[in-house]
PDB file of N, CA and C in Angstrom:
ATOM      1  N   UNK A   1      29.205-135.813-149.709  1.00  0.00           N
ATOM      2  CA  UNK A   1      30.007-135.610-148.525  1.00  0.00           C
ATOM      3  C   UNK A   1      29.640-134.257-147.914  1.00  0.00           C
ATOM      4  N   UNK A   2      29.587-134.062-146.623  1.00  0.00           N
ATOM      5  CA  UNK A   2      29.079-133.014-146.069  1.00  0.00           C
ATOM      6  C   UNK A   2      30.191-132.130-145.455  1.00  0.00           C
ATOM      7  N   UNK A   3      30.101-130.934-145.482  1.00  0.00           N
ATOM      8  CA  UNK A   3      31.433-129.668-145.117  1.00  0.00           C
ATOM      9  C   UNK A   3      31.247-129.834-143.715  1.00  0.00           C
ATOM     10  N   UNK A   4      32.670-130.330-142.774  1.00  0.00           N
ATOM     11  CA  UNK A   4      32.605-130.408-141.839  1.00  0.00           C
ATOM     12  C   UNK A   4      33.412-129.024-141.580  1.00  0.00           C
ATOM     13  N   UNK A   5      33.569-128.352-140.130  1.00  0.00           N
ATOM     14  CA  UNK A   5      34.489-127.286-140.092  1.00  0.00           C
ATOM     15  C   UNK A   5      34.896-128.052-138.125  1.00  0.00           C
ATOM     16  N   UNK A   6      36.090-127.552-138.686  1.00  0.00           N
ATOM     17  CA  UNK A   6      37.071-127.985-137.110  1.00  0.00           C
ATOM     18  C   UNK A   6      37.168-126.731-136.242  1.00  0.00           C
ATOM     19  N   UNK A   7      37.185-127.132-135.129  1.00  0.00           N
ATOM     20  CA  UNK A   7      37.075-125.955-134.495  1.00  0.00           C
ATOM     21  C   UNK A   7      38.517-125.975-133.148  1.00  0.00           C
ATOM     22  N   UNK A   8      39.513-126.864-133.976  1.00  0.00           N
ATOM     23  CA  UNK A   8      40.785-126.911-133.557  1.00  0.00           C
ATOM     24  C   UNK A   8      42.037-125.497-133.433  1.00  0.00           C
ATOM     25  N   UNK A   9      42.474-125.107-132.465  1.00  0.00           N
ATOM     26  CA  UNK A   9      42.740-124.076-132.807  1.00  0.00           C
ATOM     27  C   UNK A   9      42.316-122.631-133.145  1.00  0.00           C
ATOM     28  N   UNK A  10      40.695-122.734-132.969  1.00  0.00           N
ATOM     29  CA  UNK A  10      39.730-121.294-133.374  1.00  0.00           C
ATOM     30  C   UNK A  10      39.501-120.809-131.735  1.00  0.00           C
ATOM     31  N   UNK A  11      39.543-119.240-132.050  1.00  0.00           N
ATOM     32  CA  UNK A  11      39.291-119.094-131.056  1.00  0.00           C
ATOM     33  C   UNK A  11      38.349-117.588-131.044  1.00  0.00           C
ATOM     34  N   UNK A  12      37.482-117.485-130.026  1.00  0.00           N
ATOM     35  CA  UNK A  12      36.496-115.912-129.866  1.00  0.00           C
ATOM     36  C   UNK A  12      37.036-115.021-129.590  1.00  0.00           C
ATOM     37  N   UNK A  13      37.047-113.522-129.855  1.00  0.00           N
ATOM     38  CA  UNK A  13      37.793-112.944-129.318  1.00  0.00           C
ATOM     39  C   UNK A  13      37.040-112.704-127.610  1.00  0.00           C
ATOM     40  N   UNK A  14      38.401-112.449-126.896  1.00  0.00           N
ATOM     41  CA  UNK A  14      38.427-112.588-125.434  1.00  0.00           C
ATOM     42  C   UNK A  14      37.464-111.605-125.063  1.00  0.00           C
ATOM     43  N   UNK A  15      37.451-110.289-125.936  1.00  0.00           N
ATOM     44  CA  UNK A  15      36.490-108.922-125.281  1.00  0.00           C
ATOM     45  C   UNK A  15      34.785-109.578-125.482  1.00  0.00           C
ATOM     46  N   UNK A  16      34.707-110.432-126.118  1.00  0.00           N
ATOM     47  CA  UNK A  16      32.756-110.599-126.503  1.00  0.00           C
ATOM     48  C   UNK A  16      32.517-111.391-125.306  1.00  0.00           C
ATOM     49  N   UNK A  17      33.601-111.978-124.213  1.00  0.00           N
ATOM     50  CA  UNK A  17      32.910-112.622-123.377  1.00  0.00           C
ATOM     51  C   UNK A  17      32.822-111.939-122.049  1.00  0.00           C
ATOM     52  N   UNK A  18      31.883-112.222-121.257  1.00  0.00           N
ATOM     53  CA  UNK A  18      31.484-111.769-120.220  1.00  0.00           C
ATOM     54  C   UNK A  18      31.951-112.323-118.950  1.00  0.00           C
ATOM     55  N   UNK A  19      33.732-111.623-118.626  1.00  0.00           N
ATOM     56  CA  UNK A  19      33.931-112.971-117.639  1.00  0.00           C
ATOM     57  C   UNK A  19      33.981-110.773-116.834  1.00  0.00           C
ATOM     58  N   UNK A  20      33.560-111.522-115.218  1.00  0.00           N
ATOM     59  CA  UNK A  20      33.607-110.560-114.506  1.00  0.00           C
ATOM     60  C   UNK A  20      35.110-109.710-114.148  1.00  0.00           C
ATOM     61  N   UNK A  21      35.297-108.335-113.375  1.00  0.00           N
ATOM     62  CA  UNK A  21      36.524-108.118-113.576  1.00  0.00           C
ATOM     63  C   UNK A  21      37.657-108.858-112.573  1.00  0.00           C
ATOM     64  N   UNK A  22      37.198-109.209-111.330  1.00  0.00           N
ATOM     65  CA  UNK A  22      37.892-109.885-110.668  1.00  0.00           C
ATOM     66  C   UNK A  22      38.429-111.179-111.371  1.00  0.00           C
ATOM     67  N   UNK A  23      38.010-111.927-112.312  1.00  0.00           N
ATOM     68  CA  UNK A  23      38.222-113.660-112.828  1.00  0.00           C
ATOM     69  C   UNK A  23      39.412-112.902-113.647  1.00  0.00           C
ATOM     70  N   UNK A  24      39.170-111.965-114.679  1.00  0.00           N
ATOM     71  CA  UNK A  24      40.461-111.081-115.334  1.00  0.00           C
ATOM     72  C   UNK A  24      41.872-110.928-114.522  1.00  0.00           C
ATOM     73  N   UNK A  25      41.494-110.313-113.417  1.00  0.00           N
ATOM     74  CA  UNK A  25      42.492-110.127-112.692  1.00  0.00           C
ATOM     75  C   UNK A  25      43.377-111.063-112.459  1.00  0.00           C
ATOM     76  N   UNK A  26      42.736-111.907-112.146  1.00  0.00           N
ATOM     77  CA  UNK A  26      43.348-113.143-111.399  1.00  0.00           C
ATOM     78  C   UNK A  26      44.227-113.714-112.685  1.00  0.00           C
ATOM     79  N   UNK A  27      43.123-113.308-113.559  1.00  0.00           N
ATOM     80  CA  UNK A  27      44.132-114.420-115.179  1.00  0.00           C
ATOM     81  C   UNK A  27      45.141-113.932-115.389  1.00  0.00           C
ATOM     82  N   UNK A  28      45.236-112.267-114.894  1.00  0.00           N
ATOM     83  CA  UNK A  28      46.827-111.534-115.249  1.00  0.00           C
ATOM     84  C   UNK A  28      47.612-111.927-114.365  1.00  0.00           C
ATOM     85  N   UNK A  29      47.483-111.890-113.631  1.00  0.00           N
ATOM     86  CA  UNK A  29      48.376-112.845-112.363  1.00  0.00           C
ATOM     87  C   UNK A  29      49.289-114.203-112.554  1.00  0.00           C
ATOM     88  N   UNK A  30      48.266-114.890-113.538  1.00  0.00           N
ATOM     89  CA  UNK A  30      48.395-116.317-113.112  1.00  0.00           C
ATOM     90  C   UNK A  30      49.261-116.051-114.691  1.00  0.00           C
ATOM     91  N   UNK A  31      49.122-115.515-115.475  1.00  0.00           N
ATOM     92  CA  UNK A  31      50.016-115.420-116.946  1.00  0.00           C
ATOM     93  C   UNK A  31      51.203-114.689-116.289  1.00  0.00           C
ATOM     94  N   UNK A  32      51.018-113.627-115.651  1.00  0.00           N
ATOM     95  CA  UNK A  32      52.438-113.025-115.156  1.00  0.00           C
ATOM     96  C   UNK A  32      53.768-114.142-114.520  1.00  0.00           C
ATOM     97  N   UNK A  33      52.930-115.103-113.974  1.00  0.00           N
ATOM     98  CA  UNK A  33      54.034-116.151-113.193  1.00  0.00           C
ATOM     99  C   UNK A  33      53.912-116.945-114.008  1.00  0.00           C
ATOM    100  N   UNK A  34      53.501-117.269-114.786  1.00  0.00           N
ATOM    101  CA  UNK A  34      53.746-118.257-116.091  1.00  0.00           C
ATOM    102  C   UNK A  34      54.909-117.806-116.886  1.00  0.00           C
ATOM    103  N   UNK A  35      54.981-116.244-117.554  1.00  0.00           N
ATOM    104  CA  UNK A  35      55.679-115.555-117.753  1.00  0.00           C
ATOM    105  C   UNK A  35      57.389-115.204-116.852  1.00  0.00           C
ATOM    106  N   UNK A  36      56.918-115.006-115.871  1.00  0.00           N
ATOM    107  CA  UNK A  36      58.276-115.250-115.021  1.00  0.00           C
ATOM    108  C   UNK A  36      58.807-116.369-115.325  1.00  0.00           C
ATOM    109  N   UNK A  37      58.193-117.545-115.080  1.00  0.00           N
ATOM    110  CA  UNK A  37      58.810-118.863-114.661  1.00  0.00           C
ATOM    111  C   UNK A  37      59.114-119.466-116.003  1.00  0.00           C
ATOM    112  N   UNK A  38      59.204-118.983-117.348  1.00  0.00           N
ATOM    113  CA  UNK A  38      58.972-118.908-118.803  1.00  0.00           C
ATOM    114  C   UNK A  38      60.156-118.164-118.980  1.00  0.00           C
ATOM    115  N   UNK A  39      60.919-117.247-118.387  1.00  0.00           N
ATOM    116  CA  UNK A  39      61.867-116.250-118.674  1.00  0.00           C
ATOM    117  C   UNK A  39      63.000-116.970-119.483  1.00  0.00           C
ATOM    118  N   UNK A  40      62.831-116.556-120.668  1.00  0.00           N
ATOM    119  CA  UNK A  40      64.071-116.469-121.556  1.00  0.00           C
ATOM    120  C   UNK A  40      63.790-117.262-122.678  1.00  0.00           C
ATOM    121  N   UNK A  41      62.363-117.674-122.919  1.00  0.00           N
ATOM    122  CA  UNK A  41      61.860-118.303-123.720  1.00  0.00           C
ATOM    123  C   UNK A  41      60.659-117.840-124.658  1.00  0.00           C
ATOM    124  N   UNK A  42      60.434-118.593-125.693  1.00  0.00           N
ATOM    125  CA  UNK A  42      59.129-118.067-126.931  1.00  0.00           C
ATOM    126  C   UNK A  42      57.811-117.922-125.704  1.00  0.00           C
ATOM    127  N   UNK A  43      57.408-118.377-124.917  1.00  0.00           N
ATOM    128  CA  UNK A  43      56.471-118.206-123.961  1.00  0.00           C
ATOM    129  C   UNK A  43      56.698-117.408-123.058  1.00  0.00           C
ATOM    130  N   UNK A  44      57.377-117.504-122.955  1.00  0.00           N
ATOM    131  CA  UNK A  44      57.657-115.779-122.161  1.00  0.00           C
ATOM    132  C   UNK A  44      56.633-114.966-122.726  1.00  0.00           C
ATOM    133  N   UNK A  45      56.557-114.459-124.202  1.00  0.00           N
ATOM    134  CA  UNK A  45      56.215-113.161-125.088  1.00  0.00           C
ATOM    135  C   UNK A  45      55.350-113.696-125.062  1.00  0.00           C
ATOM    136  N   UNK A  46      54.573-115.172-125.055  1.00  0.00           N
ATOM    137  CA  UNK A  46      53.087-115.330-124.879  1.00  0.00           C
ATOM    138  C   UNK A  46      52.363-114.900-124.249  1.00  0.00           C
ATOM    139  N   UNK A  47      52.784-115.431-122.789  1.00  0.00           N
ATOM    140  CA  UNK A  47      52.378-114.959-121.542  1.00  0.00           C
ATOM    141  C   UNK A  47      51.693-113.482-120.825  1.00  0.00           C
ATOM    142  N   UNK A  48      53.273-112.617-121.809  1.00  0.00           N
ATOM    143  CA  UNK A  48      53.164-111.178-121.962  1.00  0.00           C
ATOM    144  C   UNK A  48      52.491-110.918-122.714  1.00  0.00           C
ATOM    145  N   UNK A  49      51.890-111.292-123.813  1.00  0.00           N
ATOM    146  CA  UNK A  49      51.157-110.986-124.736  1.00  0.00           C
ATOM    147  C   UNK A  49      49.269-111.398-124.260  1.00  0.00           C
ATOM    148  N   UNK A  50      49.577-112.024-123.675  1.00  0.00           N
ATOM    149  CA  UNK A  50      48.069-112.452-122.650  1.00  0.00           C
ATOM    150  C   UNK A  50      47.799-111.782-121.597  1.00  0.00           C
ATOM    151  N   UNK A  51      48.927-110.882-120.952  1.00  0.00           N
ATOM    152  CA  UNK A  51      48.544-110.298-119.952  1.00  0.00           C
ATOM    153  C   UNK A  51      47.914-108.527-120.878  1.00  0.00           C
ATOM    154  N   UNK A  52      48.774-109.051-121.547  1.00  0.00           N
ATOM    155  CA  UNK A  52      48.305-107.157-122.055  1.00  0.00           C
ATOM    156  C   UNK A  52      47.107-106.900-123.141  1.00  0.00           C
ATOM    157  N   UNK A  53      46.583-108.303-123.771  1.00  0.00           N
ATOM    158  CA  UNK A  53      45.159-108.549-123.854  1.00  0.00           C
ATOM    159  C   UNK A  53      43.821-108.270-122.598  1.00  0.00           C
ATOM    160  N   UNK A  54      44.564-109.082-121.831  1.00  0.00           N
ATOM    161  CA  UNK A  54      43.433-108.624-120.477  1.00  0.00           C
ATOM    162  C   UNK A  54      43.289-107.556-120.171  1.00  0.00           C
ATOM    163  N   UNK A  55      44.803-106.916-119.707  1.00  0.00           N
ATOM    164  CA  UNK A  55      44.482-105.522-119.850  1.00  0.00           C
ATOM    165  C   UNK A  55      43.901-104.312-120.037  1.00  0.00           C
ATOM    166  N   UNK A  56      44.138-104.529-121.478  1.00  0.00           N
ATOM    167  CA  UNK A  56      43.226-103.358-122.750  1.00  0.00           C
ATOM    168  C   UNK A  56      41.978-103.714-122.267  1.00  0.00           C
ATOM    169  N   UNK A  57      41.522-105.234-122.345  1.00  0.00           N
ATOM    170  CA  UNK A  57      39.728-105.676-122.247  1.00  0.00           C
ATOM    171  C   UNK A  57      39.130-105.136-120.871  1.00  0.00           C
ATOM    172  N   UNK A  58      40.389-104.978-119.807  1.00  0.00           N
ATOM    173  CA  UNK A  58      40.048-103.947-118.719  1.00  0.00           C
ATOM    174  C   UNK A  58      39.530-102.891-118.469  1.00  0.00           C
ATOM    175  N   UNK A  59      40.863-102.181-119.290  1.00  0.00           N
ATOM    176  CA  UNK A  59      40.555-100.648-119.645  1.00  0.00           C
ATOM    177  C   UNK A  59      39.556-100.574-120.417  1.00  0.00           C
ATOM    178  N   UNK A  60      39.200-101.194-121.599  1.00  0.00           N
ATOM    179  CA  UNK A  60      37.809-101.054-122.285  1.00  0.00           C
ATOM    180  C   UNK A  60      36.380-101.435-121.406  1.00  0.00           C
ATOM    181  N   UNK A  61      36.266-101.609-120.655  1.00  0.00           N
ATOM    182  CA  UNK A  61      35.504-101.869-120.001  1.00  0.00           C
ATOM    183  C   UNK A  61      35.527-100.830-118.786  1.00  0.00           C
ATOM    184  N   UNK A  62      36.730 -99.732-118.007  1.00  0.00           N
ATOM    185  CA  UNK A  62      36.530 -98.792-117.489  1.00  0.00           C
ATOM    186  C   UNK A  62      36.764 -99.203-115.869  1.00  0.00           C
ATOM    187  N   UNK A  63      37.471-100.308-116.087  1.00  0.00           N
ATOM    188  CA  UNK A  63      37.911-101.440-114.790  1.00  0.00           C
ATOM    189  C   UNK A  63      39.153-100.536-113.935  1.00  0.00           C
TER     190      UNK A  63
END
């Protein structure tokens, strides 16, 4: 039998990819109103937690 590996749930980290800074921007945006419209819920702190990933990968980059 051969070792299969799933790739369900895996994920890269967000900084090794090369998305330009404007496509970033836009993703904080679009999580921020996800986040709003999420208010008072476990996705809420997702949302927020995705925007402030982009963020940092911003600032590391000197954006």
């Amino acid at each position: 039998m051969n070792i299969q590996f799933c790739k369900v749930g895996s994920s890269s980290k967000e900084s090794t990819r090369s998305y330009p800074g404007h496509v970033l921007e836009s993703q904080i945006e679009v999580f921020q109103q996800k986040a709003a419209a999420h208010e008072g819920t476990p996705l809420q702190a997702f949302f927020e937690s995705k925007v402030d990933k982009i963020k940092r990968i911003l600032e590391r980059r000197g954006a």
